[in-house]
Every structure is written in C-alpha cells, then in structure tokens.
PDB file of N, CA and C in Angstrom:
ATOM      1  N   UNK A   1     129.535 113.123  92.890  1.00  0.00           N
ATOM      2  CA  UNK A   1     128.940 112.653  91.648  1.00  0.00           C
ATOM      3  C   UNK A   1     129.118 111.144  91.547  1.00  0.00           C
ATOM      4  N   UNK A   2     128.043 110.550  90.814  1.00  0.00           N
ATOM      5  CA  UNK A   2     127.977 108.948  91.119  1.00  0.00           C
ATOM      6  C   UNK A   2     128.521 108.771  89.703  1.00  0.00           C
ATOM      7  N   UNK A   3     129.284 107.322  89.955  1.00  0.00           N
ATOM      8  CA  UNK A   3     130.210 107.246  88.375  1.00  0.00           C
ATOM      9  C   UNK A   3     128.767 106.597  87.577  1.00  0.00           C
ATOM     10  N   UNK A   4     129.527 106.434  86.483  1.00  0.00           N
ATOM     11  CA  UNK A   4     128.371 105.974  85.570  1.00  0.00           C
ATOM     12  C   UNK A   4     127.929 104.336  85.483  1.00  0.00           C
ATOM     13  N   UNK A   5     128.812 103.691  86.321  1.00  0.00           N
ATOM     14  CA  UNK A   5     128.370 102.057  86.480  1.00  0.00           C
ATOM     15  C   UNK A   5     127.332 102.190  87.548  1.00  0.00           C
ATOM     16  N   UNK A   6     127.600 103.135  88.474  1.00  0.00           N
ATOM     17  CA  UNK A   6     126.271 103.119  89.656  1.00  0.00           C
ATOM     18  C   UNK A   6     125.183 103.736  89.111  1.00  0.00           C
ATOM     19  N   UNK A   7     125.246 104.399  88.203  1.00  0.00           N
ATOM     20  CA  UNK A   7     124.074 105.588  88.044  1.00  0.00           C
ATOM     21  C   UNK A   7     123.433 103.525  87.144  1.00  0.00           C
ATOM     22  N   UNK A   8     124.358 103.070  86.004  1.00  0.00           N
ATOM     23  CA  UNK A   8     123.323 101.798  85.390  1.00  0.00           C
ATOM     24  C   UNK A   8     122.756 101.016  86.024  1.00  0.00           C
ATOM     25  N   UNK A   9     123.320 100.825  87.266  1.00  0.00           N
ATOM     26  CA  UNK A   9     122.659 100.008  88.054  1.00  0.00           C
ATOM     27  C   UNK A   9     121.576 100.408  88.496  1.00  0.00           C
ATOM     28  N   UNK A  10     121.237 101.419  88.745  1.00  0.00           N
ATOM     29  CA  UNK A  10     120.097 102.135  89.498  1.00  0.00           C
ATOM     30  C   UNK A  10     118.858 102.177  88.198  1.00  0.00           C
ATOM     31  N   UNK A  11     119.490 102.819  87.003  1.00  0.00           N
ATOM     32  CA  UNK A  11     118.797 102.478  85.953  1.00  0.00           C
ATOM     33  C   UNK A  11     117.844 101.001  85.884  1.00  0.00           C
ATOM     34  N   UNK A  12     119.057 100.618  86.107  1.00  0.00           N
ATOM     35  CA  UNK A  12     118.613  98.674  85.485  1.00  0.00           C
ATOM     36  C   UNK A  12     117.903  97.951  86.730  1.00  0.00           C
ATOM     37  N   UNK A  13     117.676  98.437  88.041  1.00  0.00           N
ATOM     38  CA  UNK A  13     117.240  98.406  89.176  1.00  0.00           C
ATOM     39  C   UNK A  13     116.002  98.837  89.041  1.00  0.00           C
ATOM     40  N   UNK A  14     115.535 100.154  88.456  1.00  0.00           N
ATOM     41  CA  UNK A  14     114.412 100.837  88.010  1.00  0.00           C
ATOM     42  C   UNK A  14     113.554  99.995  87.144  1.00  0.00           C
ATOM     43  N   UNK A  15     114.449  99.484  85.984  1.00  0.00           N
ATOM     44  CA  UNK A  15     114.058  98.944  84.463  1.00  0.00           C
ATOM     45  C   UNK A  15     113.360  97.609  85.306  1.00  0.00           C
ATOM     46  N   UNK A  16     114.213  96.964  86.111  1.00  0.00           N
ATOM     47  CA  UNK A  16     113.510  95.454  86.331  1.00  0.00           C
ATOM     48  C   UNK A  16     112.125  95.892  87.525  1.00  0.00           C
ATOM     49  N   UNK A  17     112.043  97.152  88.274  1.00  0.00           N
ATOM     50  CA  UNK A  17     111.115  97.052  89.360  1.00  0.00           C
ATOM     51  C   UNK A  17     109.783  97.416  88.319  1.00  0.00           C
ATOM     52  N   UNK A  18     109.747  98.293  86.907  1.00  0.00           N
ATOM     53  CA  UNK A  18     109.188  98.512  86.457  1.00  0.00           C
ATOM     54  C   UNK A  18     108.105  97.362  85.312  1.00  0.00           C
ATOM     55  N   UNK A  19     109.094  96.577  84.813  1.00  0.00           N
ATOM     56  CA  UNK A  19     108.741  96.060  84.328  1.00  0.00           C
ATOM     57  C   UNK A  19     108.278  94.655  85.099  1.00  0.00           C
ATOM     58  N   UNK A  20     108.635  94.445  86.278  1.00  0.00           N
ATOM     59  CA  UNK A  20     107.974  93.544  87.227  1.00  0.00           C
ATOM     60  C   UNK A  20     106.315  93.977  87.127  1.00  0.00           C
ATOM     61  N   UNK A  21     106.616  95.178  87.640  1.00  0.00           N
ATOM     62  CA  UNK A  21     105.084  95.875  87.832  1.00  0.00           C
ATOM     63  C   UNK A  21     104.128  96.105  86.627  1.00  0.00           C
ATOM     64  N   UNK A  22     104.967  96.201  85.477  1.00  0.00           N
ATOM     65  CA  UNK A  22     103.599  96.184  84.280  1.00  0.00           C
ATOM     66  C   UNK A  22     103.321  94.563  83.946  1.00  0.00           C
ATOM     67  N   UNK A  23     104.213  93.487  83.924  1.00  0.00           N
ATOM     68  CA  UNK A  23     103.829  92.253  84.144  1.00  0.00           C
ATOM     69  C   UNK A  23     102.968  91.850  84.841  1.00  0.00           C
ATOM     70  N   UNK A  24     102.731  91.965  85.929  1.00  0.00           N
ATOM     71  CA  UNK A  24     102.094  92.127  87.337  1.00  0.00           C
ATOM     72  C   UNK A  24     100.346  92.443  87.104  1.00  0.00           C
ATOM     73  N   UNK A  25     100.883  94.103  86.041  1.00  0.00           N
ATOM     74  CA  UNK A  25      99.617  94.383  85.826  1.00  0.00           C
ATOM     75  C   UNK A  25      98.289  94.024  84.864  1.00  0.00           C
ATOM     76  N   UNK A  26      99.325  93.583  83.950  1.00  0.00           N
ATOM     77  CA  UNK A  26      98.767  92.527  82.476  1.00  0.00           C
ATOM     78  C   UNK A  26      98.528  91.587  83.107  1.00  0.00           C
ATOM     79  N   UNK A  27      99.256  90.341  83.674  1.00  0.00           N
ATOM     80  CA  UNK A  27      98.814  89.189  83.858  1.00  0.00           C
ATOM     81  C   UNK A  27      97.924  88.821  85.058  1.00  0.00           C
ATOM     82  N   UNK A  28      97.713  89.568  86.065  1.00  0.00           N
ATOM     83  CA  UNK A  28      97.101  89.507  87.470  1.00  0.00           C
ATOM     84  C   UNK A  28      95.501  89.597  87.085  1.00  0.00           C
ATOM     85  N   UNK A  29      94.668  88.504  87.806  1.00  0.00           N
ATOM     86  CA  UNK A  29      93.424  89.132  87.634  1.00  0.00           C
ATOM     87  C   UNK A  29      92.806  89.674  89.411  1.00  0.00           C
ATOM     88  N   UNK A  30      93.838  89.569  89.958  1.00  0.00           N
ATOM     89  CA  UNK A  30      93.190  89.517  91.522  1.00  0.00           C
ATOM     90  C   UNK A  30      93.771  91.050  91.376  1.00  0.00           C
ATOM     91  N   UNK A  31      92.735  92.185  92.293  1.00  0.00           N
ATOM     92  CA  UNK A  31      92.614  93.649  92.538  1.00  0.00           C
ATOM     93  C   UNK A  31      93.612  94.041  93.179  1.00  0.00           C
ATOM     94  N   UNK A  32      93.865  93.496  94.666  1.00  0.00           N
ATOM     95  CA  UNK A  32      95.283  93.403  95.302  1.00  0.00           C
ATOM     96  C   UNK A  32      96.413  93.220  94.324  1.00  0.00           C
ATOM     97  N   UNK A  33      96.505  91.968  93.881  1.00  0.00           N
ATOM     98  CA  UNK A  33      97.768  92.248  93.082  1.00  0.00           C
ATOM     99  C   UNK A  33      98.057  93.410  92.335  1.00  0.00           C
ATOM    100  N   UNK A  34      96.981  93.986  91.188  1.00  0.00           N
ATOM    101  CA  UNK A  34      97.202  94.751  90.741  1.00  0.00           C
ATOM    102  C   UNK A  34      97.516  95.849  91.222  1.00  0.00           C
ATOM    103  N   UNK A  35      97.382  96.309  92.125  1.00  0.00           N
ATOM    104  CA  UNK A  35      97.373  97.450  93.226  1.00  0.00           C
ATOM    105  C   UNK A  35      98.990  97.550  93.291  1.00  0.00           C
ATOM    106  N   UNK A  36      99.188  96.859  94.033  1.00  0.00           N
ATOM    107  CA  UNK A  36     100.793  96.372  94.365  1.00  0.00           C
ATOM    108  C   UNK A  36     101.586  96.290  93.040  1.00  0.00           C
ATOM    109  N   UNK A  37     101.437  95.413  91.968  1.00  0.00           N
ATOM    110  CA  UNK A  37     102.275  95.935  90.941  1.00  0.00           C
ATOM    111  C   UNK A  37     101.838  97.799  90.380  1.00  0.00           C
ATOM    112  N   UNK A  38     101.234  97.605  90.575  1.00  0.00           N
ATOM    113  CA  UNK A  38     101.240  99.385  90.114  1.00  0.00           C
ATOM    114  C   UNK A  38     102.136 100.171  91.124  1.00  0.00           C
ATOM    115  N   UNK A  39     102.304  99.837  92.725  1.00  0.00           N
ATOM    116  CA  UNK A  39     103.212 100.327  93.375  1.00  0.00           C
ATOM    117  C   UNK A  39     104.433 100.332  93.163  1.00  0.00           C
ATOM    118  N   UNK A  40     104.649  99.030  92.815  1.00  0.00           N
ATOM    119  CA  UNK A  40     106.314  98.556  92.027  1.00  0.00           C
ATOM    120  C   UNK A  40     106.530  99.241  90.847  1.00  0.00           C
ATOM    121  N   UNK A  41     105.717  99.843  90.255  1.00  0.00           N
ATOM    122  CA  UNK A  41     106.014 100.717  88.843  1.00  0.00           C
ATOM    123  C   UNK A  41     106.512 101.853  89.399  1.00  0.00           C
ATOM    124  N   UNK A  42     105.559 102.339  90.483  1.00  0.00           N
ATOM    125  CA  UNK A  42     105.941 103.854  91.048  1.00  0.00           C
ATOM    126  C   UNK A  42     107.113 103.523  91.875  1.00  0.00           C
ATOM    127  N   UNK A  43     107.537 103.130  92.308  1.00  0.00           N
ATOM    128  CA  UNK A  43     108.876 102.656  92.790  1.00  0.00           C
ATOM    129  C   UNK A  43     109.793 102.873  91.786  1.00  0.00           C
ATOM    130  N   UNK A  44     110.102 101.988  90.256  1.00  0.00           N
ATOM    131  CA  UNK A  44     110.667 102.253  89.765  1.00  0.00           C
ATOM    132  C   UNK A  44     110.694 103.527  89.163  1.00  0.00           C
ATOM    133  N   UNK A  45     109.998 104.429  88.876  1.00  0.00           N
ATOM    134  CA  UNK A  45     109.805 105.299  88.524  1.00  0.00           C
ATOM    135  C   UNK A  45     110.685 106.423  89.622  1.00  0.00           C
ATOM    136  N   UNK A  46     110.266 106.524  91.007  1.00  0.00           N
ATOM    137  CA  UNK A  46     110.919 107.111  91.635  1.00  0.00           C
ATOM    138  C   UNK A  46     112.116 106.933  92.173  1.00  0.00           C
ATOM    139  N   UNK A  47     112.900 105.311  91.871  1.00  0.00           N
ATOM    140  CA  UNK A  47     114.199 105.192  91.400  1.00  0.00           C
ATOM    141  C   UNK A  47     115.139 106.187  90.304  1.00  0.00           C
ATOM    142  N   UNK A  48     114.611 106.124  89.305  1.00  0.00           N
ATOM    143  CA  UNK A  48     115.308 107.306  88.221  1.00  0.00           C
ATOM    144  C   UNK A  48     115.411 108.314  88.621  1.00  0.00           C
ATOM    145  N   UNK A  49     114.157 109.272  89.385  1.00  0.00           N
ATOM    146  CA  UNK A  49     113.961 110.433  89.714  1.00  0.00           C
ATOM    147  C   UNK A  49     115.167 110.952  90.574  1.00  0.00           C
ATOM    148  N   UNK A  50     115.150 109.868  91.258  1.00  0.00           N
ATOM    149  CA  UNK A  50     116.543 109.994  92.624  1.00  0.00           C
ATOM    150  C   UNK A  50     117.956 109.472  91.774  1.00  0.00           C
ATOM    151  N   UNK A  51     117.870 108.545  90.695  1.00  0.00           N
ATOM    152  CA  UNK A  51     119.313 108.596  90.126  1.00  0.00           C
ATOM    153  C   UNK A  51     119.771 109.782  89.769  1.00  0.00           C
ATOM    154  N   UNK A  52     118.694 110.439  88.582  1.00  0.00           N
ATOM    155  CA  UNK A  52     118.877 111.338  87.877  1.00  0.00           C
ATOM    156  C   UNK A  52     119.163 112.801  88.635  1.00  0.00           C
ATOM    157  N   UNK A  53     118.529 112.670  89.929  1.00  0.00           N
ATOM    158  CA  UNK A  53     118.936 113.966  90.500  1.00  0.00           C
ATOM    159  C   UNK A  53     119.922 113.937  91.236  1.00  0.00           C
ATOM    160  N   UNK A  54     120.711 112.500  91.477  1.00  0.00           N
ATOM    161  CA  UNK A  54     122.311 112.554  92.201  1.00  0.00           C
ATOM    162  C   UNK A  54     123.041 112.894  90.695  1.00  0.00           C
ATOM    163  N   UNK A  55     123.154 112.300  89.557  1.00  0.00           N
ATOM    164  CA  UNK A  55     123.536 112.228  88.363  1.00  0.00           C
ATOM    165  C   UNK A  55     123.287 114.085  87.897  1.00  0.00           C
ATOM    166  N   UNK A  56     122.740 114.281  87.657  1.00  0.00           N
ATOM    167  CA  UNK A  56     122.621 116.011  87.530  1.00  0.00           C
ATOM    168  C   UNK A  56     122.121 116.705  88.218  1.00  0.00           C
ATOM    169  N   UNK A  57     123.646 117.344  88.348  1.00  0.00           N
ATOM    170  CA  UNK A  57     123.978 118.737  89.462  1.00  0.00           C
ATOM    171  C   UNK A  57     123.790 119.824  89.016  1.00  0.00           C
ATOM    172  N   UNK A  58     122.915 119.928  87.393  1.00  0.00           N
ATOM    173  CA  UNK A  58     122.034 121.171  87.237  1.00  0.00           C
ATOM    174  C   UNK A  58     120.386 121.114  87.930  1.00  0.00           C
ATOM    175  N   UNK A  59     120.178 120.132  88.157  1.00  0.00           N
ATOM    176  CA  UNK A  59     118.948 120.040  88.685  1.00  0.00           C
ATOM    177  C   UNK A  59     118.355 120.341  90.157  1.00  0.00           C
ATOM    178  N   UNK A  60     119.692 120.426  90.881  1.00  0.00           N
ATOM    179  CA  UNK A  60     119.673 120.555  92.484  1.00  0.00           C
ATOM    180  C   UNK A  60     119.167 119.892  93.284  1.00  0.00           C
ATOM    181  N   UNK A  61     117.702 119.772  93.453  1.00  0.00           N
ATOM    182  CA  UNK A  61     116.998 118.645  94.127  1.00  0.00           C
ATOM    183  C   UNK A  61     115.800 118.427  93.279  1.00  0.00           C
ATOM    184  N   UNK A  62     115.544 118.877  92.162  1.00  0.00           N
ATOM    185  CA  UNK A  62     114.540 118.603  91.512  1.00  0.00           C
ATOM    186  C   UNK A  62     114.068 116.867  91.413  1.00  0.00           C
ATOM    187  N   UNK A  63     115.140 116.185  91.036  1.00  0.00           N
ATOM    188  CA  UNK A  63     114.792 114.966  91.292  1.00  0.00           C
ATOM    189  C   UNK A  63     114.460 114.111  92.679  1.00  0.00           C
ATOM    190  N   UNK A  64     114.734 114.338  93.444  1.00  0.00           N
ATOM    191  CA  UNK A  64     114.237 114.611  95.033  1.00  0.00           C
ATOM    192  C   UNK A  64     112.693 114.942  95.296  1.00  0.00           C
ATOM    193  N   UNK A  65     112.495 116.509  94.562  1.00  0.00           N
ATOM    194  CA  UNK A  65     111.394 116.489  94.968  1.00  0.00           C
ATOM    195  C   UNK A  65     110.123 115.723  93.919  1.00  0.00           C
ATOM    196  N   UNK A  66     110.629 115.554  92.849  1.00  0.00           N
ATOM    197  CA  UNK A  66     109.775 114.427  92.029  1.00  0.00           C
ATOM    198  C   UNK A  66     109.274 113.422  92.801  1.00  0.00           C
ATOM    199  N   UNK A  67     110.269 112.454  93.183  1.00  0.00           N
ATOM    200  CA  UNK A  67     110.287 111.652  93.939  1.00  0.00           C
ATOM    201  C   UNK A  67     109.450 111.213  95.029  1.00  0.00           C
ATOM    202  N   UNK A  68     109.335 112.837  96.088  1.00  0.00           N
ATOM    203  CA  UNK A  68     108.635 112.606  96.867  1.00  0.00           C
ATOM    204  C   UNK A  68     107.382 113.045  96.328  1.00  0.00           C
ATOM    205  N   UNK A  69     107.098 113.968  95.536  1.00  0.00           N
ATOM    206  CA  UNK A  69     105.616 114.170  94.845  1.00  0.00           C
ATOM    207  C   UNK A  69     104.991 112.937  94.480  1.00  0.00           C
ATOM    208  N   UNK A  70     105.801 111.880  93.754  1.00  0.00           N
ATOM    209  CA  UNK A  70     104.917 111.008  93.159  1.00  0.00           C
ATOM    210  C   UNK A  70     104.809 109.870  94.611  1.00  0.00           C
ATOM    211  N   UNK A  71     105.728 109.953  95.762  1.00  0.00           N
ATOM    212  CA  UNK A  71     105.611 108.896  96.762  1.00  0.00           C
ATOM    213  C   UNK A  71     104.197 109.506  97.317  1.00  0.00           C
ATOM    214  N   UNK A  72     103.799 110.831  97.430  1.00  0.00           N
ATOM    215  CA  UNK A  72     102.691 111.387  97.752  1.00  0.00           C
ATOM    216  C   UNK A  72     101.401 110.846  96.865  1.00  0.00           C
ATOM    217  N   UNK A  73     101.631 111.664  95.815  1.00  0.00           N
ATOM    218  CA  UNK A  73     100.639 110.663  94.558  1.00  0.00           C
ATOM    219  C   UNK A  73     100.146 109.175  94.603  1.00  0.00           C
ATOM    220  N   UNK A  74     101.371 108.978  94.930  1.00  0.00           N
ATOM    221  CA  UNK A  74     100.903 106.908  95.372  1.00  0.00           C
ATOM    222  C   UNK A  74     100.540 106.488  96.435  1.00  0.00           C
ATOM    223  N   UNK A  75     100.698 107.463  97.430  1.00  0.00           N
ATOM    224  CA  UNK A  75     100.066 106.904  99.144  1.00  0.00           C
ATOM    225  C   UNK A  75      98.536 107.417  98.688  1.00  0.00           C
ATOM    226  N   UNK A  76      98.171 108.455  98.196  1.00  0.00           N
ATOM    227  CA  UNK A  76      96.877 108.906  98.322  1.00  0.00           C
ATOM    228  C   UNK A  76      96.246 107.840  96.867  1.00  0.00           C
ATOM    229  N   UNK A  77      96.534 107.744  96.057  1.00  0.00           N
ATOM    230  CA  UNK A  77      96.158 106.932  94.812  1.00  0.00           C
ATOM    231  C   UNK A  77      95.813 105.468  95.871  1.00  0.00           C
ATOM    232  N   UNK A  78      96.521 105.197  96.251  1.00  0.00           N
ATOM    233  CA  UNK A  78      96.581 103.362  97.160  1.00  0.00           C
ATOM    234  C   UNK A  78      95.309 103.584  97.836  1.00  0.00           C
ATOM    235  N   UNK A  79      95.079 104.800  98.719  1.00  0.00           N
ATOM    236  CA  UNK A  79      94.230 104.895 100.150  1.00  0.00           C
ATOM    237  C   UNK A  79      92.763 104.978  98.720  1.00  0.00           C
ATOM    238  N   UNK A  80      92.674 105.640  97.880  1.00  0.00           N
ATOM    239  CA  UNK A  80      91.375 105.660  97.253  1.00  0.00           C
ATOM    240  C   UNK A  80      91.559 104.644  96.587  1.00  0.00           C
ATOM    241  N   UNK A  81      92.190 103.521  95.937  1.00  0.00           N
ATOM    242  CA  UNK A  81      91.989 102.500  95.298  1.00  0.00           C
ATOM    243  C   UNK A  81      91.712 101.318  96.443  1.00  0.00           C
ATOM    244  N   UNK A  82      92.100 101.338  97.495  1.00  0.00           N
ATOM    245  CA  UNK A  82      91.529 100.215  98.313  1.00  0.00           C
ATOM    246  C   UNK A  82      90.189 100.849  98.804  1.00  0.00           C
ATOM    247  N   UNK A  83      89.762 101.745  98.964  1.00  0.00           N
ATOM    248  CA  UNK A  83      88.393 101.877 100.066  1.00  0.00           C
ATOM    249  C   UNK A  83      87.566 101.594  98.578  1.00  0.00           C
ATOM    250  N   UNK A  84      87.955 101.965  96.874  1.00  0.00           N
ATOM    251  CA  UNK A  84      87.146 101.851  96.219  1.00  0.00           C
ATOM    252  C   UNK A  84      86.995 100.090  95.988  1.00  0.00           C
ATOM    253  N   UNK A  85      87.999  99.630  96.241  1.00  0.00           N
ATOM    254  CA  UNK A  85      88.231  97.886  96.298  1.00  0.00           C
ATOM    255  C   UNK A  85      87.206  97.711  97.517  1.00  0.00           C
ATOM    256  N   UNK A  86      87.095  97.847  98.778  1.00  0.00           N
ATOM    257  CA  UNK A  86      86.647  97.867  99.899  1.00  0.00           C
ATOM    258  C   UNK A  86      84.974  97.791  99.447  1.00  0.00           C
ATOM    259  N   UNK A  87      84.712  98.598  99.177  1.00  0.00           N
ATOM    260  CA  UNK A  87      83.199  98.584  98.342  1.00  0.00           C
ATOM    261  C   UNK A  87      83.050  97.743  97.762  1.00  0.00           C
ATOM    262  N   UNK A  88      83.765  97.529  96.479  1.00  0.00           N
ATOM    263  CA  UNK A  88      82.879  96.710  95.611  1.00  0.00           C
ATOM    264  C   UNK A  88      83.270  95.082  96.317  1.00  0.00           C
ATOM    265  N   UNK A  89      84.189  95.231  96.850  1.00  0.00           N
ATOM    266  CA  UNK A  89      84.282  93.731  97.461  1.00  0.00           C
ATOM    267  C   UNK A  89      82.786  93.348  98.409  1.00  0.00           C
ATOM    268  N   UNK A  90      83.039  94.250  99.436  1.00  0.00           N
ATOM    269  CA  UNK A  90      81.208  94.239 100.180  1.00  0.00           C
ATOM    270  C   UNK A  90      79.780  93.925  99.003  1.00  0.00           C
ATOM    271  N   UNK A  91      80.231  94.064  97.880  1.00  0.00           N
ATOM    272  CA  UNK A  91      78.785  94.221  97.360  1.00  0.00           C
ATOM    273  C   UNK A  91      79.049  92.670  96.333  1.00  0.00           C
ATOM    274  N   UNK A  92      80.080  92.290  95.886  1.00  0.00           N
ATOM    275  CA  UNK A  92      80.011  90.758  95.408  1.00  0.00           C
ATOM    276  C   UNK A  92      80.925  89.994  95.891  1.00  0.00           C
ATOM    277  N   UNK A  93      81.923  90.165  97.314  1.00  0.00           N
ATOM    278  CA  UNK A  93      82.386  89.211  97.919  1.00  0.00           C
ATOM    279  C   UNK A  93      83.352  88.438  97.556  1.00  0.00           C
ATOM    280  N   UNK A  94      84.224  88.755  96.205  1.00  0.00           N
ATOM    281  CA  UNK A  94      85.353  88.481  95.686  1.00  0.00           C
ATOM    282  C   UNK A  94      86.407  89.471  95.360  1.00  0.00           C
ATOM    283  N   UNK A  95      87.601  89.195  95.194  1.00  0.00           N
ATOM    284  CA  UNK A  95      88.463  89.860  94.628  1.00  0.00           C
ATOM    285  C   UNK A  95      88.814  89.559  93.574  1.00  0.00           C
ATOM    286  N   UNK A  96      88.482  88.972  92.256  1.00  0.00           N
ATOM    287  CA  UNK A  96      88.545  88.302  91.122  1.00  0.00           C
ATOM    288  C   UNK A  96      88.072  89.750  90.381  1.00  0.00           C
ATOM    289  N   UNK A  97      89.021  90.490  89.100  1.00  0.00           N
ATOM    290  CA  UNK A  97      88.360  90.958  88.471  1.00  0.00           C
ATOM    291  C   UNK A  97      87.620  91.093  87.600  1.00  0.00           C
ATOM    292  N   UNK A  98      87.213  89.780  87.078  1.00  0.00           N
ATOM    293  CA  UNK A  98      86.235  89.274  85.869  1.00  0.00           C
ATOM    294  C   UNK A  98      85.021  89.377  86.430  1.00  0.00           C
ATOM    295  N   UNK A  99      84.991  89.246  88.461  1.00  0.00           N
ATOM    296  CA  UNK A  99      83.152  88.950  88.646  1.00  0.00           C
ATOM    297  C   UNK A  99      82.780  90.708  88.430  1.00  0.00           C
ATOM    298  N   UNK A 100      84.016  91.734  88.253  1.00  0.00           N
ATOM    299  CA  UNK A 100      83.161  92.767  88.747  1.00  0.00           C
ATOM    300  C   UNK A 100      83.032  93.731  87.083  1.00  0.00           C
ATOM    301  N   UNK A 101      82.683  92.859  85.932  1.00  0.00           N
ATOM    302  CA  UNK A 101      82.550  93.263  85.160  1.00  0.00           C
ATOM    303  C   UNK A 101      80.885  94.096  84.574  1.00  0.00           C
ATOM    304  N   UNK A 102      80.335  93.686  85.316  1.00  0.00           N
ATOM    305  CA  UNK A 102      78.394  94.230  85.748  1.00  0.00           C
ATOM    306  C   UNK A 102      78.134  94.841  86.786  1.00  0.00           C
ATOM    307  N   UNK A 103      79.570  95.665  87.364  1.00  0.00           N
ATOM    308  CA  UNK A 103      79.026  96.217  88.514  1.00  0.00           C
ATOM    309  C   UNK A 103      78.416  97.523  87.764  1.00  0.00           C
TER     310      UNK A 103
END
C-alpha cells in the first residue's frame, strides 16, 4: 500500500498534466497542438486511475484496467483525429483553426 504523501503526489502529478492539457486546449489555435494537449489530459486522467487502483485494495485491478481502456480510447481517438486533420489539411493547406471555419 502506497502511503498517502505518494498517492498526493501522483494526484498533483495528474492535477498539473491535466490542467496543462485543458490550457493547451483553450489557448492553442494550431490542430496538432490541440490534439496533443488533449493527450496530456488523458494522461492525467489515467494517472489517477493507476493511483487509485494501487491506493484501493477493494478495487483489485479495476483501476488498471481503466487505465488501459482509456490508453485504448486515446490511441484509436488520435488515429481518427489525425487522418480527419489529414483531410481537411489537403483541402485548405493550413493547420490554423480559424481557416477551417467554412469547411
């Protein structure tokens, strides 16, 4: 069992990868970036999943397999958000998301 200064750290490890990534996602206008901070959210996100399931030993591996569900969720989410980036880039030739407001 992890004491409770490691379990905050992991917390507060989570808290800053998360909130990197919604920063990221508000202030970015380039598609890539946004992409990538949305990864850093799911990161933090699947930080907790794995604290919380060393942290409770009623859960067994439930937090484990969260974890890897949503690392699944985000490889396949990434592969359809770039080929859908991939397109519209071919059709106006930027990555700026303001030009692709008339697509």
């Amino acid at each position: 069992m992890l004491s409770n200064i490691t379990i905050y750290h992991y917390l507060l490890l989570a808290f800053i990868l998360f909130m990197t990534g919604l920063c990221g996602v508000v202030v970015s206008k380039n598609v890539i970036k946004i992409l990538i901070s949305i990864e850093f959210m799911l990161t933090g996100v699947n930080i907790n999943f794995t604290a919380f399931g060393l942290y409770c030993k009623n859960l067994a591996f439930d937090g484990y397999i969260f974890a890897l569900f949503c690392i699944a969720i985000g490889a396949v989410e990434l592969a359809i958000a770039l080929y859908i980036f991939y397109a519209m880039y071919r059709e106006k030739q930027t990555s700026e998301i303001e030009d692709y407001g008339d697509v």
